[in-house]
PDB file of N, CA and C in Angstrom:
ATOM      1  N   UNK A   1      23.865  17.602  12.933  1.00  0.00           N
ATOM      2  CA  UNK A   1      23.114  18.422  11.998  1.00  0.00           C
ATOM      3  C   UNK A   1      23.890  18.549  10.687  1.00  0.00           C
ATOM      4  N   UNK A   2      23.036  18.661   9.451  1.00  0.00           N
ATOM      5  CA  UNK A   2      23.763  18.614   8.362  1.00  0.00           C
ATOM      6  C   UNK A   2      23.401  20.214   7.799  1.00  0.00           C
ATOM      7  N   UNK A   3      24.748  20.771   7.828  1.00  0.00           N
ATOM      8  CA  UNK A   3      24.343  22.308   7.422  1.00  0.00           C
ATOM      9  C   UNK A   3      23.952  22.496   5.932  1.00  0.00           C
ATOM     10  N   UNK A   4      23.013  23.323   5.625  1.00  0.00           N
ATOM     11  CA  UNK A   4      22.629  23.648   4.530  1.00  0.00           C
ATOM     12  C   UNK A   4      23.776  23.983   3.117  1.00  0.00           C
ATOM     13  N   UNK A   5      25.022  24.589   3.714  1.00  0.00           N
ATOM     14  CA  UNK A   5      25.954  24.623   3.071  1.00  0.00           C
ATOM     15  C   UNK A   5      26.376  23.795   1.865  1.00  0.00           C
ATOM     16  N   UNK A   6      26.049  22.626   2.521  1.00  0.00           N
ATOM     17  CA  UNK A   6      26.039  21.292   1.773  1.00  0.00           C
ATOM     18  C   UNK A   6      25.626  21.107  -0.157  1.00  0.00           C
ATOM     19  N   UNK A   7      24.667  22.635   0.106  1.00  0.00           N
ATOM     20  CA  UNK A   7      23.769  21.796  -0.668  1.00  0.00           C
ATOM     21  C   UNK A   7      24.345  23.064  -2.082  1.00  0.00           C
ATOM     22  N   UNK A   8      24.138  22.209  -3.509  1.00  0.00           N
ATOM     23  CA  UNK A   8      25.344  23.315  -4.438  1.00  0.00           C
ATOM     24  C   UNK A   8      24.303  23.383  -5.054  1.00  0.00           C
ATOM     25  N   UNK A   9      23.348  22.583  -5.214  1.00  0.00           N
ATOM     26  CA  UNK A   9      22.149  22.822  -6.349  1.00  0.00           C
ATOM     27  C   UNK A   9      20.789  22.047  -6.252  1.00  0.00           C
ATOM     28  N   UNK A  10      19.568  22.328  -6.401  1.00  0.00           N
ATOM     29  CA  UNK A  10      18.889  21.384  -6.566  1.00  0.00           C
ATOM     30  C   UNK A  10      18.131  21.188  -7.769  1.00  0.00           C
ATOM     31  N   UNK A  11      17.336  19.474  -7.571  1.00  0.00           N
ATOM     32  CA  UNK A  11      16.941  19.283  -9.044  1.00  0.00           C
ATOM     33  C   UNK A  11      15.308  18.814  -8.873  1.00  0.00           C
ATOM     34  N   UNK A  12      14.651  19.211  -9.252  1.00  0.00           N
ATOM     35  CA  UNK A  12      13.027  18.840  -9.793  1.00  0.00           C
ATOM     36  C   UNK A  12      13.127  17.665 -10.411  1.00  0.00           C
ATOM     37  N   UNK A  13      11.794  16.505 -10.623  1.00  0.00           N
ATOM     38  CA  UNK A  13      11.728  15.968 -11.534  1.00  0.00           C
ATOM     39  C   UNK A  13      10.108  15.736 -11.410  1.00  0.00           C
ATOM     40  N   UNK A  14       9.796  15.963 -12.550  1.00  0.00           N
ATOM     41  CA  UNK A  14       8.544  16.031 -12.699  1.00  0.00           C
ATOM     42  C   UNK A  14       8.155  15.185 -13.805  1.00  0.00           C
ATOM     43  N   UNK A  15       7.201  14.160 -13.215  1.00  0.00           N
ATOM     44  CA  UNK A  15       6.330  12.864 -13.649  1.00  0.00           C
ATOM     45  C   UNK A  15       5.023  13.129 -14.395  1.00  0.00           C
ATOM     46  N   UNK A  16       5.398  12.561 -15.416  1.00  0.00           N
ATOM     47  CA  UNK A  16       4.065  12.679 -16.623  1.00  0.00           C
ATOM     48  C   UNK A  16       3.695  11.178 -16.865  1.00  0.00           C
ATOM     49  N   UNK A  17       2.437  10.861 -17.863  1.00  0.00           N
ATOM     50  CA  UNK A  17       2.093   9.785 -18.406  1.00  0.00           C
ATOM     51  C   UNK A  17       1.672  10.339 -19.567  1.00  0.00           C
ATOM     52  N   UNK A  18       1.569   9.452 -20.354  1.00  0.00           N
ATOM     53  CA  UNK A  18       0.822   9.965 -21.690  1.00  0.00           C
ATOM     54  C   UNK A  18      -0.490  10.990 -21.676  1.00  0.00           C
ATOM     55  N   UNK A  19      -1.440  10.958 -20.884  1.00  0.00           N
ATOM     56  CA  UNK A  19      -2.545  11.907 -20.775  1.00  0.00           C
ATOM     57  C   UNK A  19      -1.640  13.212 -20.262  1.00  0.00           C
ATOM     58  N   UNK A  20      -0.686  13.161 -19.804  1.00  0.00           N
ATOM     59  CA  UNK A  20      -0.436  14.618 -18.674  1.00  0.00           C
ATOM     60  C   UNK A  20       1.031  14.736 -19.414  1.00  0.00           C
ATOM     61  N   UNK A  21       1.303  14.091 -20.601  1.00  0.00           N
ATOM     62  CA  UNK A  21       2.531  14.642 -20.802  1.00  0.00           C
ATOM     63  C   UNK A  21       2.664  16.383 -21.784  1.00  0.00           C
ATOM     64  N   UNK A  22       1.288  16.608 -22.364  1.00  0.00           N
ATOM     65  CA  UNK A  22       1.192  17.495 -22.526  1.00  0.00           C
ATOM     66  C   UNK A  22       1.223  18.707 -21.501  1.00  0.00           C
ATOM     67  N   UNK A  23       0.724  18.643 -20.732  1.00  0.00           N
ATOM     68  CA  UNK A  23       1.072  19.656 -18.851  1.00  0.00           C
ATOM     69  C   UNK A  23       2.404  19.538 -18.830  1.00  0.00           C
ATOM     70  N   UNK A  24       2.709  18.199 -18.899  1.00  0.00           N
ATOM     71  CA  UNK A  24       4.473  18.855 -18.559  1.00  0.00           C
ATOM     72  C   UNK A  24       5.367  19.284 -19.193  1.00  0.00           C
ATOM     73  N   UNK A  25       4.801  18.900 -20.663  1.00  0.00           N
ATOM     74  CA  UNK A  25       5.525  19.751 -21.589  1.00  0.00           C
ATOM     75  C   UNK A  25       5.674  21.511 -21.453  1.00  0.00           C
ATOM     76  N   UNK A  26       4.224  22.065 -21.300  1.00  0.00           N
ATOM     77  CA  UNK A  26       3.782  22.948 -21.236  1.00  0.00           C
ATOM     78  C   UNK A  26       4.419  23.635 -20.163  1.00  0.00           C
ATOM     79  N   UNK A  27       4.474  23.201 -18.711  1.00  0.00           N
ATOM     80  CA  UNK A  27       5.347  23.707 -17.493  1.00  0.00           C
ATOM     81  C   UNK A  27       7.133  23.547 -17.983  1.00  0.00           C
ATOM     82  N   UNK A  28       7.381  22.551 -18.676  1.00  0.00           N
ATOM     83  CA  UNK A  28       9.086  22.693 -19.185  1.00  0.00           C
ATOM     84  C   UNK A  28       9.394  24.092 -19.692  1.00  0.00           C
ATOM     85  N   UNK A  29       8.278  23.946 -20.869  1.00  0.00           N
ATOM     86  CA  UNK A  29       8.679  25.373 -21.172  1.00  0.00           C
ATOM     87  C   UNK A  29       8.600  26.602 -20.940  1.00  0.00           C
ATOM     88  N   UNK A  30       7.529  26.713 -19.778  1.00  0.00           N
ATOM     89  CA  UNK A  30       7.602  27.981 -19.159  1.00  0.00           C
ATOM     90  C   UNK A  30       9.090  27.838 -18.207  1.00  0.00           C
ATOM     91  N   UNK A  31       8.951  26.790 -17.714  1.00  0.00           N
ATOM     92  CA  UNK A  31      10.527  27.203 -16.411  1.00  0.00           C
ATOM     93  C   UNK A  31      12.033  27.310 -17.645  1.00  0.00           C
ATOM     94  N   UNK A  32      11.971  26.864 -18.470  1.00  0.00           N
ATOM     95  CA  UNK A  32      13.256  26.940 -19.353  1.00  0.00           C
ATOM     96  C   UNK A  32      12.786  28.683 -19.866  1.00  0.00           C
ATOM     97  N   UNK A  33      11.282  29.258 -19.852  1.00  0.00           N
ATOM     98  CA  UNK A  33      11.683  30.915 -20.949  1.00  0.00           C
ATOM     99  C   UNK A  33      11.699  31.326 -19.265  1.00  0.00           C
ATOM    100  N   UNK A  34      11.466  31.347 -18.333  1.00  0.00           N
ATOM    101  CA  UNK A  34      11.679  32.122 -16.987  1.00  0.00           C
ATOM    102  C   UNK A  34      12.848  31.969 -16.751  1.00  0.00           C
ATOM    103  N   UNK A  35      13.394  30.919 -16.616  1.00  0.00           N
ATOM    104  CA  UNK A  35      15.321  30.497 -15.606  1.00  0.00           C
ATOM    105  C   UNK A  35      16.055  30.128 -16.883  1.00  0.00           C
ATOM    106  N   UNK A  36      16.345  30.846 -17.576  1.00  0.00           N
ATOM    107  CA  UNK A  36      17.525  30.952 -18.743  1.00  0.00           C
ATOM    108  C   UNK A  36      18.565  29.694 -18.146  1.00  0.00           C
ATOM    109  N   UNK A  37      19.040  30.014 -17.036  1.00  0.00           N
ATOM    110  CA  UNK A  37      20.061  29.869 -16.310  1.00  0.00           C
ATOM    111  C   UNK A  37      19.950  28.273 -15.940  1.00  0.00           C
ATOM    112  N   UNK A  38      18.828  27.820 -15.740  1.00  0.00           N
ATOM    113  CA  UNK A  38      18.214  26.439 -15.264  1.00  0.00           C
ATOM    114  C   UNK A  38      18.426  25.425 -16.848  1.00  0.00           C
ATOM    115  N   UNK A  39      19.139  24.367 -15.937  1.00  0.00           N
ATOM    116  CA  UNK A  39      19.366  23.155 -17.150  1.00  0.00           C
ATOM    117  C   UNK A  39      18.377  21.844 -17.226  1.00  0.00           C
ATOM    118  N   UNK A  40      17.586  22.397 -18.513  1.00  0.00           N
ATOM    119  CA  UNK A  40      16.146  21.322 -18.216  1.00  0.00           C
ATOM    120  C   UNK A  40      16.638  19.955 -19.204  1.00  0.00           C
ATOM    121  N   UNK A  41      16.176  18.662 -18.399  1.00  0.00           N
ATOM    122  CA  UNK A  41      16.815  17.636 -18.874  1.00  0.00           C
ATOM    123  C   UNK A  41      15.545  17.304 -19.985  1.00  0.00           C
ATOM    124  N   UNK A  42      16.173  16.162 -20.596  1.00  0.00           N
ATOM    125  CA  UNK A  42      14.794  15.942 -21.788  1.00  0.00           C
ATOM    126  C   UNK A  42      14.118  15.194 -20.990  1.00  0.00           C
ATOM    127  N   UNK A  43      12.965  15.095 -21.970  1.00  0.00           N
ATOM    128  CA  UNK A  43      11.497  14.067 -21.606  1.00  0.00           C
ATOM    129  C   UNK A  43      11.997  12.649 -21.828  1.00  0.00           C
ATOM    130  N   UNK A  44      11.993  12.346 -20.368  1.00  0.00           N
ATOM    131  CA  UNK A  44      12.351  10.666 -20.423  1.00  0.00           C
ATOM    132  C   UNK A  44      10.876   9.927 -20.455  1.00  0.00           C
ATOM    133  N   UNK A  45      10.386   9.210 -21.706  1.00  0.00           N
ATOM    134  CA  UNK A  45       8.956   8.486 -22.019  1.00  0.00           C
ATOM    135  C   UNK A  45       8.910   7.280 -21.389  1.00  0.00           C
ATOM    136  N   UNK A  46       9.686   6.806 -20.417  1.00  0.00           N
ATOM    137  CA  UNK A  46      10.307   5.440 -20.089  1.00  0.00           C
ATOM    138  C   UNK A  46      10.877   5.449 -18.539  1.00  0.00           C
ATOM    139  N   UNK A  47      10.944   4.677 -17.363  1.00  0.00           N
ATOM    140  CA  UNK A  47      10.929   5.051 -16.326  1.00  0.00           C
ATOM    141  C   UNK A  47      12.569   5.460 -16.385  1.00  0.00           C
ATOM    142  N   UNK A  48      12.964   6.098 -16.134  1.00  0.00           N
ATOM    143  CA  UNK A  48      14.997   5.760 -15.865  1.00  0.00           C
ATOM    144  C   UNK A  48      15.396   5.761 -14.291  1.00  0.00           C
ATOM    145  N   UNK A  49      16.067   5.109 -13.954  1.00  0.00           N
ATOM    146  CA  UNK A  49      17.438   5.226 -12.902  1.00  0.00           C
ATOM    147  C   UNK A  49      15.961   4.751 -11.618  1.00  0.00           C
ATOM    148  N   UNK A  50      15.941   5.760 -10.915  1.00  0.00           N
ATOM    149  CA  UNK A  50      15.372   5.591  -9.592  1.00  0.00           C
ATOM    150  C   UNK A  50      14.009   5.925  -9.609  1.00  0.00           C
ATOM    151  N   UNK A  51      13.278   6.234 -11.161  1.00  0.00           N
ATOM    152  CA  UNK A  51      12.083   6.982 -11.090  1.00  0.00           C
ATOM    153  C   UNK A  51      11.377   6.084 -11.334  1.00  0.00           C
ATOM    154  N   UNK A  52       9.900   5.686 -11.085  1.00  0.00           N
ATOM    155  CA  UNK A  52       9.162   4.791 -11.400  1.00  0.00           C
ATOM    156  C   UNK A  52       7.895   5.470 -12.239  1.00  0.00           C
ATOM    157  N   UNK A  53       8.312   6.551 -13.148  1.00  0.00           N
ATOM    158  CA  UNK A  53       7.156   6.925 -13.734  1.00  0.00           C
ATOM    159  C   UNK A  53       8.235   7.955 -15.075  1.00  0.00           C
ATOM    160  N   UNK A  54       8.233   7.906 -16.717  1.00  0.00           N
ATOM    161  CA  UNK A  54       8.132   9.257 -17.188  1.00  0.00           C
ATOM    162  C   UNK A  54       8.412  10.398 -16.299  1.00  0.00           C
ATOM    163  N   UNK A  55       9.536  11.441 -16.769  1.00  0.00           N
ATOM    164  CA  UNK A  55       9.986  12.517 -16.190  1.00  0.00           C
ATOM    165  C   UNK A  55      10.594  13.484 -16.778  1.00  0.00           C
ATOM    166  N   UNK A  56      10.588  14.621 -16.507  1.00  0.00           N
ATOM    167  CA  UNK A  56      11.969  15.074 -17.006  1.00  0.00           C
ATOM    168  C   UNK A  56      12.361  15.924 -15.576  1.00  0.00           C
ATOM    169  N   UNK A  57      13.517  16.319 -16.065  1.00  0.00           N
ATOM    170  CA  UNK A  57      14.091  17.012 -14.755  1.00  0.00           C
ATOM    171  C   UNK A  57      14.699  18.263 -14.967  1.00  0.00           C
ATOM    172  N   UNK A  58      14.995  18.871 -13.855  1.00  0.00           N
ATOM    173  CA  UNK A  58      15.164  20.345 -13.742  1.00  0.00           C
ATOM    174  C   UNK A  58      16.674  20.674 -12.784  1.00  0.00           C
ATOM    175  N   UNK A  59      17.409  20.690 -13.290  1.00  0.00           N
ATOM    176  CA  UNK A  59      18.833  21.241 -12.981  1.00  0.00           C
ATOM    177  C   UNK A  59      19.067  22.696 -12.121  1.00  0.00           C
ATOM    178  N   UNK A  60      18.621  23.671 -11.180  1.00  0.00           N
ATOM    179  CA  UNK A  60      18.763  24.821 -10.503  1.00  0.00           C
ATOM    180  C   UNK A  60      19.461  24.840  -9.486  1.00  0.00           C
ATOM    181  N   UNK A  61      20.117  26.458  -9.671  1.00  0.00           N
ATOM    182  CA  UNK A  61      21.036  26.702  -8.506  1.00  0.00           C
ATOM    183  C   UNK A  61      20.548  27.174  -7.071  1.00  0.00           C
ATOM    184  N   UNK A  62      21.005  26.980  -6.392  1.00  0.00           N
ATOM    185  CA  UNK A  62      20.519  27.472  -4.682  1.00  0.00           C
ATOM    186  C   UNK A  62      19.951  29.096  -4.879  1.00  0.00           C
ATOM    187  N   UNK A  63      19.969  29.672  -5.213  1.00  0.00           N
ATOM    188  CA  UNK A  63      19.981  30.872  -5.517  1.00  0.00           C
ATOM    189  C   UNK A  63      18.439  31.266  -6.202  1.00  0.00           C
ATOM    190  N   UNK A  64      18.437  30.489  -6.917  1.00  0.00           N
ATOM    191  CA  UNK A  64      16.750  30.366  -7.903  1.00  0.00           C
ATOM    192  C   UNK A  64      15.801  29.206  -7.607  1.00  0.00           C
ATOM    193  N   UNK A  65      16.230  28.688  -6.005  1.00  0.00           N
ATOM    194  CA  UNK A  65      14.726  27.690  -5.736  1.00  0.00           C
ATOM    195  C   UNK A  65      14.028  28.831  -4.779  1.00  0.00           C
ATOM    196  N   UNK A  66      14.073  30.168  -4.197  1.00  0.00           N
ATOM    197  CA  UNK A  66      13.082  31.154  -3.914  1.00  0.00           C
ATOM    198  C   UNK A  66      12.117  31.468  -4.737  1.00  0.00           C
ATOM    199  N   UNK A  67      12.562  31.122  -6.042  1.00  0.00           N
ATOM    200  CA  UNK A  67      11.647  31.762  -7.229  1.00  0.00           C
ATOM    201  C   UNK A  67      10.953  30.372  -8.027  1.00  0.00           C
ATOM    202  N   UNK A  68      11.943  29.441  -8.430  1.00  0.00           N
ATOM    203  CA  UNK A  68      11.644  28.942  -9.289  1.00  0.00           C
ATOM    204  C   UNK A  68      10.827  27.673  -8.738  1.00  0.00           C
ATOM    205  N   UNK A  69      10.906  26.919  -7.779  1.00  0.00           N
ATOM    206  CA  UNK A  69      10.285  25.859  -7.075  1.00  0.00           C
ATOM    207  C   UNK A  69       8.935  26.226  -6.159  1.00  0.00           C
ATOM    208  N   UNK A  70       8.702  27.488  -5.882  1.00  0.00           N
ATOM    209  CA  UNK A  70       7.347  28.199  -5.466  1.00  0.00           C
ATOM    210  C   UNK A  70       6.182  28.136  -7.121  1.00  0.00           C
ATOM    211  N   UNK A  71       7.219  28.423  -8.123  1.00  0.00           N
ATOM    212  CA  UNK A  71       6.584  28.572  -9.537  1.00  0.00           C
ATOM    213  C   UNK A  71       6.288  27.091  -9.903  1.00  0.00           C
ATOM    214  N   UNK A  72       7.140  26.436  -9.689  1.00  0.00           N
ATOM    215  CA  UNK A  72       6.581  24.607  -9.879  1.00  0.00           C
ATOM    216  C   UNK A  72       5.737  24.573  -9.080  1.00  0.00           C
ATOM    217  N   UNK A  73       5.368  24.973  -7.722  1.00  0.00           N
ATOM    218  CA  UNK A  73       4.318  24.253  -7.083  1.00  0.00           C
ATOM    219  C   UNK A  73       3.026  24.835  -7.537  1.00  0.00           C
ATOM    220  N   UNK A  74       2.573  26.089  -7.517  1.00  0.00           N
ATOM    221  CA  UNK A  74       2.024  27.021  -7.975  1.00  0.00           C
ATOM    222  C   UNK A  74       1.675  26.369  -9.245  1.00  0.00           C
ATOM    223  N   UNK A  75       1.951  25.446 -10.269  1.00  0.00           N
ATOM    224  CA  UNK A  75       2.045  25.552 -12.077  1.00  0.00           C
ATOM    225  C   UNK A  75       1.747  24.555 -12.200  1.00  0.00           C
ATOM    226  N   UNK A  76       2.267  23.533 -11.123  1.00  0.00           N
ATOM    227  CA  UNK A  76       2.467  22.385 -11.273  1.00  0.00           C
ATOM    228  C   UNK A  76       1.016  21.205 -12.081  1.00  0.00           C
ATOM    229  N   UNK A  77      -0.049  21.586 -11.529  1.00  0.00           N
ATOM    230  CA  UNK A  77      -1.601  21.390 -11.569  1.00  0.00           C
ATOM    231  C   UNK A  77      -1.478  20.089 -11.055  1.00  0.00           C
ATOM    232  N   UNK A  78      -2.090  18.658 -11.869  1.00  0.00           N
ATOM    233  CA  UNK A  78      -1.963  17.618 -11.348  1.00  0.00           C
ATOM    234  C   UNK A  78      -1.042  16.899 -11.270  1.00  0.00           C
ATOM    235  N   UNK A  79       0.038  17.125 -12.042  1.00  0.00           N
ATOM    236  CA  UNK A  79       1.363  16.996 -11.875  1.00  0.00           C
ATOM    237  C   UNK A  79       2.193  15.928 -10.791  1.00  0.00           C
ATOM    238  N   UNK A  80       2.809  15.282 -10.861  1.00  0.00           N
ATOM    239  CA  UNK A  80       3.616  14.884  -9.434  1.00  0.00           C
ATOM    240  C   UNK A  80       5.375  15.886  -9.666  1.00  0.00           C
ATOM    241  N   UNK A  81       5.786  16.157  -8.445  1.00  0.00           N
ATOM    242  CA  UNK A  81       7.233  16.487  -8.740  1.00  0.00           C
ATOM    243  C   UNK A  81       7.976  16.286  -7.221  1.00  0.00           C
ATOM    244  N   UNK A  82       8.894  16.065  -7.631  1.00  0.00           N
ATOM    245  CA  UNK A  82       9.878  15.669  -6.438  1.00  0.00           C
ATOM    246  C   UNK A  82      10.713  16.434  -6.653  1.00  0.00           C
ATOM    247  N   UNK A  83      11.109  17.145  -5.475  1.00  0.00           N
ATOM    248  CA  UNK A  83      12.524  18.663  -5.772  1.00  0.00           C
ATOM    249  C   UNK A  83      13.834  17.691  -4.130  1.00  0.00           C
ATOM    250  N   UNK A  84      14.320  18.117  -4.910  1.00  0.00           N
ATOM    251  CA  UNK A  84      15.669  17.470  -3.733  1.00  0.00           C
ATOM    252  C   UNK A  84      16.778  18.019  -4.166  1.00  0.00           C
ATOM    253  N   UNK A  85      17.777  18.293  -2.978  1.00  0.00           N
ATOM    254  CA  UNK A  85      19.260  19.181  -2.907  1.00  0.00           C
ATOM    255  C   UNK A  85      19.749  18.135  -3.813  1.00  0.00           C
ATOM    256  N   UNK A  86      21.509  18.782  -3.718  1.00  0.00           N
ATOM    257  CA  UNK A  86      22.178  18.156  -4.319  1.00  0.00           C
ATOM    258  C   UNK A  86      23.451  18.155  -3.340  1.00  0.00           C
ATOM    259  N   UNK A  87      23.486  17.459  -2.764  1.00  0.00           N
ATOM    260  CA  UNK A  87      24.357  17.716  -1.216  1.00  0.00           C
ATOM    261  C   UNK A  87      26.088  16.993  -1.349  1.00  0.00           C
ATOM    262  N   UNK A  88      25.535  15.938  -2.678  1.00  0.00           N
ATOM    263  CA  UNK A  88      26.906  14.996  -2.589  1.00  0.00           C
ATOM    264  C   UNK A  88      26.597  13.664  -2.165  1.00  0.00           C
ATOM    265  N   UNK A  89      25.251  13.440  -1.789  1.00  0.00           N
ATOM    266  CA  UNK A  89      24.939  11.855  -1.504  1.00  0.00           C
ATOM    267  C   UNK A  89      23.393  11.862  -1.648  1.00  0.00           C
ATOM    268  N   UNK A  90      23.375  10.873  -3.153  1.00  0.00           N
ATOM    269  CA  UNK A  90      22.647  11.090  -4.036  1.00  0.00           C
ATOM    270  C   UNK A  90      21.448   9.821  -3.489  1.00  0.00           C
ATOM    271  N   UNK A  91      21.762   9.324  -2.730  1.00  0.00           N
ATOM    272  CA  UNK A  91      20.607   8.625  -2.119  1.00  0.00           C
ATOM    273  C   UNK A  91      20.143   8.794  -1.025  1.00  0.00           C
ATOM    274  N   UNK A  92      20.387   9.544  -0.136  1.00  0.00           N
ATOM    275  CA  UNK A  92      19.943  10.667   1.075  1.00  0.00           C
ATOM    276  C   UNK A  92      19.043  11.839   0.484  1.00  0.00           C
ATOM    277  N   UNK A  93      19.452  12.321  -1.132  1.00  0.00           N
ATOM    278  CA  UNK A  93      18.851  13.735  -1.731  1.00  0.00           C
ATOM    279  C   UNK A  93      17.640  12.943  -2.066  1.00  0.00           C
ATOM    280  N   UNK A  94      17.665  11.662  -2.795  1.00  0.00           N
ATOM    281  CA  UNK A  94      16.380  11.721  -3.315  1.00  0.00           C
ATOM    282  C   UNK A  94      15.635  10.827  -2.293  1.00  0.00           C
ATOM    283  N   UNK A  95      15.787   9.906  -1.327  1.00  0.00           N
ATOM    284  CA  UNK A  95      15.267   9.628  -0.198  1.00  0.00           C
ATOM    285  C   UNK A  95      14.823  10.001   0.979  1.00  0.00           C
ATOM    286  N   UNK A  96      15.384  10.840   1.543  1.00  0.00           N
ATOM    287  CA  UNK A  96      15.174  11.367   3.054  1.00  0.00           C
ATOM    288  C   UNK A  96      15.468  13.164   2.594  1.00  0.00           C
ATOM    289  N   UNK A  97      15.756  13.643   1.924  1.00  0.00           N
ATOM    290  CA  UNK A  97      15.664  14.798   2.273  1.00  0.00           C
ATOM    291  C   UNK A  97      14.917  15.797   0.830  1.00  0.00           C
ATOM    292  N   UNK A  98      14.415  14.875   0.553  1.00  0.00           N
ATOM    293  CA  UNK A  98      12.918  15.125  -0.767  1.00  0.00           C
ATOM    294  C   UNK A  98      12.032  15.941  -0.024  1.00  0.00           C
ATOM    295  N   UNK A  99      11.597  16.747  -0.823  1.00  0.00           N
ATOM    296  CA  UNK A  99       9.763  17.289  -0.898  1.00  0.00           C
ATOM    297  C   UNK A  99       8.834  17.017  -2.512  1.00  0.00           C
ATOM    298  N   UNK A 100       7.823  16.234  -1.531  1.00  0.00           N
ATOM    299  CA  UNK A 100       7.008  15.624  -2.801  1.00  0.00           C
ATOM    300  C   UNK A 100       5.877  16.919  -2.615  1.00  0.00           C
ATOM    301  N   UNK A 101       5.330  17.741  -4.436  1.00  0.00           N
ATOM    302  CA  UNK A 101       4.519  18.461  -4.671  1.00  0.00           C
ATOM    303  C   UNK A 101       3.356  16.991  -5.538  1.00  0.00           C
ATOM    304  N   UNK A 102       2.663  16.899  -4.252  1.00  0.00           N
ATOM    305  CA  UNK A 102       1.446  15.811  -4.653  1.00  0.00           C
ATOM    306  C   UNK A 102       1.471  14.535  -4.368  1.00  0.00           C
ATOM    307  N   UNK A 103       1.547  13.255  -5.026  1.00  0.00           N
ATOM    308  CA  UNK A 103       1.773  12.058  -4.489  1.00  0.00           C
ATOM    309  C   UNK A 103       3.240  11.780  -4.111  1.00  0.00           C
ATOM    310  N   UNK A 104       3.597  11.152  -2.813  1.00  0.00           N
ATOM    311  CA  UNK A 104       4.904  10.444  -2.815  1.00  0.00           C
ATOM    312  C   UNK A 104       4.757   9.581  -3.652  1.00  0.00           C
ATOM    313  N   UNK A 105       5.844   9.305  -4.934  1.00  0.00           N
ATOM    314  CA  UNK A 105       5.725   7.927  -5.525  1.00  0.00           C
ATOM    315  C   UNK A 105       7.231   7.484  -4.753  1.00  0.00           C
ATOM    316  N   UNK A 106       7.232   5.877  -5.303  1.00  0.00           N
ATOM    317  CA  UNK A 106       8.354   4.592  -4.483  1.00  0.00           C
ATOM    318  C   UNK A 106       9.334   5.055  -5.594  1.00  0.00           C
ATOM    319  N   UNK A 107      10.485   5.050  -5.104  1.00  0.00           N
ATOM    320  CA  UNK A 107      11.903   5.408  -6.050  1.00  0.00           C
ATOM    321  C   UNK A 107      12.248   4.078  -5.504  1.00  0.00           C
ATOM    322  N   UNK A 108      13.199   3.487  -6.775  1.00  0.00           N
ATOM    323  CA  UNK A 108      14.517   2.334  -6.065  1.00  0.00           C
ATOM    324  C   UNK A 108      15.470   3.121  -5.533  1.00  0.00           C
ATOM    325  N   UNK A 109      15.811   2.926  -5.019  1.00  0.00           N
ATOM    326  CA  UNK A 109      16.643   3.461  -3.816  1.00  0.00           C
ATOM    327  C   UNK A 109      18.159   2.555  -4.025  1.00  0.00           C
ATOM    328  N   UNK A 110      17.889   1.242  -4.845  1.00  0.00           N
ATOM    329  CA  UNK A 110      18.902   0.574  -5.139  1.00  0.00           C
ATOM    330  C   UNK A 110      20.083   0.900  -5.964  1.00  0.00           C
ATOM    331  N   UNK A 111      19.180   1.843  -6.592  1.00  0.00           N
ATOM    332  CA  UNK A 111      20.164   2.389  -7.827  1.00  0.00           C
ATOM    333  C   UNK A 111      20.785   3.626  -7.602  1.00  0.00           C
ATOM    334  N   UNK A 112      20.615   4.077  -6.409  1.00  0.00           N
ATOM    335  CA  UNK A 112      21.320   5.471  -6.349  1.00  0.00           C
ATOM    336  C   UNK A 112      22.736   4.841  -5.713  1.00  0.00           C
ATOM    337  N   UNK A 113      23.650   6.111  -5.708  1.00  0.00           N
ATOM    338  CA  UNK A 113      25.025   5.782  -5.003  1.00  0.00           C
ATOM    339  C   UNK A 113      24.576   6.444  -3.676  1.00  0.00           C
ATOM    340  N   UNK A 114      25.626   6.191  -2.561  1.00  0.00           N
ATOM    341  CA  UNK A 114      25.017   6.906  -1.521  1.00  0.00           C
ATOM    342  C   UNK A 114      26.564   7.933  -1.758  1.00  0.00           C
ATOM    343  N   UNK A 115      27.377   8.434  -2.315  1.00  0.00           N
ATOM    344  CA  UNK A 115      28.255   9.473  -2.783  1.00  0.00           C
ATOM    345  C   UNK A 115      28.443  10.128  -4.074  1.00  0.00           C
ATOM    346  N   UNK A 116      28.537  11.080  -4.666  1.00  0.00           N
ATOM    347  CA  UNK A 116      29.203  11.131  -5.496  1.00  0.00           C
ATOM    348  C   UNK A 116      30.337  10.681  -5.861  1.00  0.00           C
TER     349      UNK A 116
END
């Protein structure tokens, strides 16, 4: 069993296209005036790293996914978002121990490390 302990932070990333990048603009900035504390990454217009769609992402501590990841799902509308720990093995977080809010999309899986 892998204890929860593990886990120091987790991160959102939430998938737009040009029609829906306005929604996600719109949800960025509500979770950045709610979680002061939360480090929102910019709007990537272009797929990056392991994502196969436009994203940006959401940086939160263990402490504020009671609040703040109930508020993504809840906000989210048509949205896709993928929320995953941050455990220390970065291709286990976004592979096997993901929750998809809406479609699973295919990540490369090639490009992650499996450590920090």
């Amino acid at each position: 069993m892998i204890e929860v302990g593990r886990i120091h932070a987790w991160h959102a990333h939430v998938y737009y296209d040009a029609a829906s990048k306005p929604a996600a603009t719109v949800l960025r900035d509500a979770i950045a005036q709610r979680w002061p504390a939360a480090r929102m990454g910019r709007m990537h217009d272009v797929p990056v790293g392991p994502h196969p769609l436009p994203m940006f992402q959401v940086l939160f501590g263990v402490a504020e996914f009671a609040t703040l990841a109930p508020f993504i799902a809840l906000n989210r509308g048509e949205l896709v978002v993928l929320v995953h720990p941050e455990s220390g093995r970065p291709k286990d977080d976004h592979l096997k121990h993901a929750m998809w809010l809406g479609a699973v999309l295919p990540l490369n899986g090639d490009v992650l490390p499996e450590t920090d």
